[in-house]
Protein backbone atom coordinates (compact mmCIF):
# COMPACT_ATOMS: atom_id res chain seq x y z
CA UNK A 1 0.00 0.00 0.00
CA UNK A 2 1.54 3.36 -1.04
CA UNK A 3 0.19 6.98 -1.98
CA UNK A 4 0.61 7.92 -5.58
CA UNK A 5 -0.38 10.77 -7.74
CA UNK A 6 -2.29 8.69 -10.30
CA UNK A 7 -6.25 7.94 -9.83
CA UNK A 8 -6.45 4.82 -8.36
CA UNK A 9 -9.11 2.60 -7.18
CA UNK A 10 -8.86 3.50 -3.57
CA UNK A 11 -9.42 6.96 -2.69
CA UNK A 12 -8.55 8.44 1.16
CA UNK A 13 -10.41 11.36 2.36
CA UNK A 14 -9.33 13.45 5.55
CA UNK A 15 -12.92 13.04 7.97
CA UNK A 16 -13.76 15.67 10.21
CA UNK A 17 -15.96 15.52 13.56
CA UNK A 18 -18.05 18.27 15.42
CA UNK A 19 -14.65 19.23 16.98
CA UNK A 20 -12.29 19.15 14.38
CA UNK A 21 -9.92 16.59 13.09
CA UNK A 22 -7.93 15.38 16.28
CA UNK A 23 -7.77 11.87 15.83
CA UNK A 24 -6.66 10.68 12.35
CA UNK A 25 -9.78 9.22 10.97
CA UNK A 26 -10.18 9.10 7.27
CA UNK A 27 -12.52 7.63 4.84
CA UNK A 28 -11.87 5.07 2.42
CA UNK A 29 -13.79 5.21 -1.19
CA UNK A 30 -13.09 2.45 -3.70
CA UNK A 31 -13.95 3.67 -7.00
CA UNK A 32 -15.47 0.74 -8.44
CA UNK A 33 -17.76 0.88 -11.77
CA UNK A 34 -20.44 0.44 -9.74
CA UNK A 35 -19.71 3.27 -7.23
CA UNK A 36 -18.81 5.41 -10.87
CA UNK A 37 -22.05 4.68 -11.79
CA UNK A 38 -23.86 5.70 -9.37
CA UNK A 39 -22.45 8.90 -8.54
CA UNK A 40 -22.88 9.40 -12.10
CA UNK A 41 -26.49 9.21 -12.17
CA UNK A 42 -26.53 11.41 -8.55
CA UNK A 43 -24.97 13.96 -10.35
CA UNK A 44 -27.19 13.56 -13.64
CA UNK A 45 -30.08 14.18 -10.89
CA UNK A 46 -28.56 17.22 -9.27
CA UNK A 47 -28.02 18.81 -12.99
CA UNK A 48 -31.65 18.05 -14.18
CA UNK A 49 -33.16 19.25 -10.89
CA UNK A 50 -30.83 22.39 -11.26
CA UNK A 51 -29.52 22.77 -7.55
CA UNK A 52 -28.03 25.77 -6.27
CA UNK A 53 -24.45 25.13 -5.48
CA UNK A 54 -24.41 27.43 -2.67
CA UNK A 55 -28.34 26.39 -0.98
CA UNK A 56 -29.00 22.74 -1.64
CA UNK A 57 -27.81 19.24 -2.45
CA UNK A 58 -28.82 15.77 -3.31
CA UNK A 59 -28.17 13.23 -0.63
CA UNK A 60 -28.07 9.90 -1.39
CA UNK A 61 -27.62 6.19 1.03
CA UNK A 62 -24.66 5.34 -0.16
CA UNK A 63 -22.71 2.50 2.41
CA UNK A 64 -19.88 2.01 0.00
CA UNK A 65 -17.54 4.29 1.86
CA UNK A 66 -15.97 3.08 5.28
CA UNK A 67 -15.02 5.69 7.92
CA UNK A 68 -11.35 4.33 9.62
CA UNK A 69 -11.52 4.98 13.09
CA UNK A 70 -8.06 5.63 14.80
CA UNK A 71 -6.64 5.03 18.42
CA UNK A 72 -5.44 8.27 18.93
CA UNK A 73 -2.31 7.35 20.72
CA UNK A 74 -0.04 7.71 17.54
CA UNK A 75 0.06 9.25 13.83
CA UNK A 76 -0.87 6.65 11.68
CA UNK A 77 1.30 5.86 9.01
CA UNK A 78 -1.04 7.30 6.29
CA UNK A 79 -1.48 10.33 7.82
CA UNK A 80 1.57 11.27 5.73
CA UNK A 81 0.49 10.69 2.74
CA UNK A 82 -2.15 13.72 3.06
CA UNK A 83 0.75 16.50 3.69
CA UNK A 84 -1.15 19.19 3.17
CA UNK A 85 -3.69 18.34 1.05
CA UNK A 86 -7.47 16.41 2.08
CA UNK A 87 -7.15 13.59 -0.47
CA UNK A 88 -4.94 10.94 -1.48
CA UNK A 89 -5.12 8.16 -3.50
CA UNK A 90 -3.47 5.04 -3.01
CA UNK A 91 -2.42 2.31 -4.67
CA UNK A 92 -2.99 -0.78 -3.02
CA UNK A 93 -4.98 -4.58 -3.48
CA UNK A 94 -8.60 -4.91 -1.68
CA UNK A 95 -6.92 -8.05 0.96
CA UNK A 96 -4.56 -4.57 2.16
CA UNK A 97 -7.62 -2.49 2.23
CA UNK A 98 -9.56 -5.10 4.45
CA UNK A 99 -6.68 -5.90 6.80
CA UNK A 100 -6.50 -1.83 7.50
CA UNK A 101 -10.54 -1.39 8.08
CA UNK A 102 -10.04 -5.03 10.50
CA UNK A 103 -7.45 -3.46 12.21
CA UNK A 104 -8.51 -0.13 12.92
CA UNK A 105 -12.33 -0.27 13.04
CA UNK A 106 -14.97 0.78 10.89
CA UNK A 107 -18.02 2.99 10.30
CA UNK A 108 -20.13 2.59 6.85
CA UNK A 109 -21.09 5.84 5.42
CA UNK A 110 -24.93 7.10 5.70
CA UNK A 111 -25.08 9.32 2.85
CA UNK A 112 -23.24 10.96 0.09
CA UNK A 113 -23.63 14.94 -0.52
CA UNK A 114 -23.50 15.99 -4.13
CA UNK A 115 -23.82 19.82 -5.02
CA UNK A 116 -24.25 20.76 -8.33
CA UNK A 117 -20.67 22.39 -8.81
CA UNK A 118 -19.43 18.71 -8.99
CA UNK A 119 -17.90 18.94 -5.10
CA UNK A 120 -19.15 16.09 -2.84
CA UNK A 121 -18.77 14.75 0.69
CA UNK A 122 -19.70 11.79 2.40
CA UNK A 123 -20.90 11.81 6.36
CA UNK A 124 -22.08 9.12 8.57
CA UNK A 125 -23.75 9.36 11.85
CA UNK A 126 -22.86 6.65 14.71
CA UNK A 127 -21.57 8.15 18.10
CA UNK A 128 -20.25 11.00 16.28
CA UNK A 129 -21.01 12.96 13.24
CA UNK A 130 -18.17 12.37 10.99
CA UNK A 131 -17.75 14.17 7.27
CA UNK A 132 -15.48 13.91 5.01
CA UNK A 133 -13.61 16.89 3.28
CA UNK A 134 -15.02 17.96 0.28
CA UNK A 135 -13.59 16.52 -3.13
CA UNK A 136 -14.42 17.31 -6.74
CA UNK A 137 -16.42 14.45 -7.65
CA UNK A 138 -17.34 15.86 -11.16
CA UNK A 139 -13.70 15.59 -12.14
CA UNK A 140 -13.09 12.51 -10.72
CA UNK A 141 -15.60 10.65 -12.77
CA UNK A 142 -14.64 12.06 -15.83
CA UNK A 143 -10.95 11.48 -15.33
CA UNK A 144 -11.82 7.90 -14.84
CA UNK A 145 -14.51 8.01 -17.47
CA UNK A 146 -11.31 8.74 -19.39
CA UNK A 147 -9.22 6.29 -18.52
CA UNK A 148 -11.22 3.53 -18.94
């Protein structure tokens, strides 16, 4: 498992709480087909409907995404892979994937946000509201789009 600048299947996201990001959780995306096509047809929905990007979104269930919960007793070795910036994606096989979420703990996602100016965030509601940082889901799909 290792960061890299390419888009990859696995996409980490920094995830915030009501208080801030103090201990190291992240959320995990894979970008499957299936994930790419359903984001695809949120965002079809959020364009027809005509959304303001600054008032409203589409929500949809979407349990795809797994928040990583973290022991805050050390920096996890990901954390570095963010430097400054509230993505990363990493390459790296599902069995590595698994073992992390086993390790760590996991939350599933409750919903995905989609505005119409393409950004999106995920949150999830357990013991604490967790959200992810927004990300620019438009271009995402349509580098991917590209690629395959």
């Amino acid at each position: 498992m290792k960061p890299t600048a390419k888009i990859t299947e696995f996409l980490f996201l920094k995830v915030y709480s009501e208080i801030g990001r103090y201990n190291f959780e992240i959320a995990i995306v894979n970008l499957t087909p299936d994930w790419m096509t359903k984001t695809k047809e949120t965002m079809e929905l959020v364009e027809m409907l005509g959304i303001n990007p600054i008032l409203g979104y589409i929500a949809r269930k979407d349990h795809t995404v797994r928040f990583l919960i973290h022991n805050p007793t050390h920096i996890p070795f990901y954390e570095k892979w963010f430097g400054e910036n509230e993505l990363t994606f990493v390459e790296a096989d599902a069995q590595e994937i698994e073992k992390l979420c086993n390790q760590k703990g996991v939350v599933k996602s409750d919903v995905l946000l989609v505005h119409s100016n393409g950004m999106a965030r995920y949150q999830a509601f357990e013991d604490v509201y967790f959200r992810t940082s927004e990300f620019d889901l438009k271009l995402i799909q349509e580098i991917l789009t590209y690629q395959n």
